[in-house]
C-alpha atoms as a PDB file:
ATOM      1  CA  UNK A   1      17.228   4.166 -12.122  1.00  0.00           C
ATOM      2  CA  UNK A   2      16.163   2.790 -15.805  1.00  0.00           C
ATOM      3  CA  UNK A   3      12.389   2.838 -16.143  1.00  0.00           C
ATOM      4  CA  UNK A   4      12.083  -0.798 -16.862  1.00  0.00           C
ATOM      5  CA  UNK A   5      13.953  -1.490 -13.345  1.00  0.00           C
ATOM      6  CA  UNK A   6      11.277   1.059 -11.615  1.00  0.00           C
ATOM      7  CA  UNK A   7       8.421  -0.697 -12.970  1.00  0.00           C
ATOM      8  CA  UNK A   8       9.622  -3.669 -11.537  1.00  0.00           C
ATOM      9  CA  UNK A   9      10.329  -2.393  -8.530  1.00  0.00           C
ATOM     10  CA  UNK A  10       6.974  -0.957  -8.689  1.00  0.00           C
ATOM     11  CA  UNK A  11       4.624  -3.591  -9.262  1.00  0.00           C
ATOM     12  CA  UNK A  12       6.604  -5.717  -6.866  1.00  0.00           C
ATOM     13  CA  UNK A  13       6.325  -2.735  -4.344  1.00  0.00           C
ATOM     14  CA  UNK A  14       2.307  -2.713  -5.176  1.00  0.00           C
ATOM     15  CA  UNK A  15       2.124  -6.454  -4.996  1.00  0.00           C
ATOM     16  CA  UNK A  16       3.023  -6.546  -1.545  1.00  0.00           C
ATOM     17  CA  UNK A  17       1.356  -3.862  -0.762  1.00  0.00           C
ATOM     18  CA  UNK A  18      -1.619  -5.793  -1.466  1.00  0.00           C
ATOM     19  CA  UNK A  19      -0.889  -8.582   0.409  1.00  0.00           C
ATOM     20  CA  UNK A  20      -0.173  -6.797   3.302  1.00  0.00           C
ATOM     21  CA  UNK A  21      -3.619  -5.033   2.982  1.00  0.00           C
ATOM     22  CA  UNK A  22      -5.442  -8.506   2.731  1.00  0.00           C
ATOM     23  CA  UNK A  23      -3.655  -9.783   5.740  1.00  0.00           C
ATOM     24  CA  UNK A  24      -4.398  -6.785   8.025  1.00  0.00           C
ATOM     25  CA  UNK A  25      -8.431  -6.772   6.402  1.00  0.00           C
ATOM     26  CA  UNK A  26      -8.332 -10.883   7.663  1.00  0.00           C
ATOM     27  CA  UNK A  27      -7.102  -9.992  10.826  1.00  0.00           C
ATOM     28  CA  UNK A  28      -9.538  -7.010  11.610  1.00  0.00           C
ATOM     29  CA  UNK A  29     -12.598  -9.040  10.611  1.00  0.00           C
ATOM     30  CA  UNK A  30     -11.188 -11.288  13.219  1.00  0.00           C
ATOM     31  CA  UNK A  31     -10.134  -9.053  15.707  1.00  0.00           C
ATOM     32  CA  UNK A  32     -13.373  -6.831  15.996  1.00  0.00           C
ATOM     33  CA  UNK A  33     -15.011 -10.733  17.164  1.00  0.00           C
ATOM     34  CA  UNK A  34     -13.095 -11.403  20.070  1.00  0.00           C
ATOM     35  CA  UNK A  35     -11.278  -7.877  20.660  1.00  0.00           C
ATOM     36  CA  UNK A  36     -12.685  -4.949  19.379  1.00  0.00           C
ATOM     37  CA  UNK A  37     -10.951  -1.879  21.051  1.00  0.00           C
ATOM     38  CA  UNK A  38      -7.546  -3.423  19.396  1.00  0.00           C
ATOM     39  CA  UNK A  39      -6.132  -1.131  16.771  1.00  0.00           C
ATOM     40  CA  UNK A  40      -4.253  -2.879  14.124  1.00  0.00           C
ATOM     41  CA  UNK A  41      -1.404  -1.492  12.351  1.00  0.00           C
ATOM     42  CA  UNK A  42      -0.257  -2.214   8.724  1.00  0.00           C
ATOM     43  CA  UNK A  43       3.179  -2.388   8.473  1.00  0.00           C
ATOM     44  CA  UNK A  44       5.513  -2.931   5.272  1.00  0.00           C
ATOM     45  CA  UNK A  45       8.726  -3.059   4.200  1.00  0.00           C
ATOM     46  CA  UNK A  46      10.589   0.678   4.185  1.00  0.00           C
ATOM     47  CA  UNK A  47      11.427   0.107   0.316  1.00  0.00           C
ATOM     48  CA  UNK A  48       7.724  -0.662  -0.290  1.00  0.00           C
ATOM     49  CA  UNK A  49       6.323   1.887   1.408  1.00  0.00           C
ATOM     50  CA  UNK A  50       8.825   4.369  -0.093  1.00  0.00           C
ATOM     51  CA  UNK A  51       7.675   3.360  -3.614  1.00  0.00           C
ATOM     52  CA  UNK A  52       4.503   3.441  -2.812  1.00  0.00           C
ATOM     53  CA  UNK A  53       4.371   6.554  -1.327  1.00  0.00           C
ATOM     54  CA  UNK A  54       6.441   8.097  -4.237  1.00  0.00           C
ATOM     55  CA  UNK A  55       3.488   6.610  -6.613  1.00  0.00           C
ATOM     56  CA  UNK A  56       0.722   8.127  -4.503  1.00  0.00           C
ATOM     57  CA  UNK A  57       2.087  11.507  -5.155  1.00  0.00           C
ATOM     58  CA  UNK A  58       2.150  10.970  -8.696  1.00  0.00           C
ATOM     59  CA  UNK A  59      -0.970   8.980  -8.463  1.00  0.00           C
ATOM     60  CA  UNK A  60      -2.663  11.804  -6.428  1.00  0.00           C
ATOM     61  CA  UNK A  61      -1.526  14.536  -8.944  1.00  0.00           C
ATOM     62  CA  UNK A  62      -2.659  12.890 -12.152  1.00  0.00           C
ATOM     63  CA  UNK A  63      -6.156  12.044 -10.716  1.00  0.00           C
ATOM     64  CA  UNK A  64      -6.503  16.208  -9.266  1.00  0.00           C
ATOM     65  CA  UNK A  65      -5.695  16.831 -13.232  1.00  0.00           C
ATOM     66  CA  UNK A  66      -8.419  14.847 -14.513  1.00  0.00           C
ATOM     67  CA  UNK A  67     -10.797  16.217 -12.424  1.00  0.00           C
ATOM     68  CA  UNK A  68     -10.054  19.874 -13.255  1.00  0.00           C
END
């Protein structure tokens, strides 16, 4: 895949990842109110989470190499 196409995909990947994570913060605030043994699940997309679980590797391994 050309690198300008992966950074697309990327941020797109990280944009709704963010989204997803503001929705499922709203709803817990909400939920621990009126139902608080619930457990709420995040769920997105397969292709998102695949990105973004490719860039937490990468992510992961370049933060462990500043901190050595």
């Amino acid at each position: 895949m050309p690198l300008p196409m992966y950074l697309t995909r990327l941020r797109n990947a990280i944009s709704d990842f963010h989204t997803a994570l503001e929705q499922f913060l709203n709803y817990q605030i909400a939920l621990e109110e009126n139902e608080p043994k619930r457990i709420l699940y995040l769920a997105v997309p397969l292709d998102t989470y695949q990105t973004l679980h490719f860039f937490r590797h990468v992510l992961l391994k370049l933060q462990y190499k500043d901190i050595k």
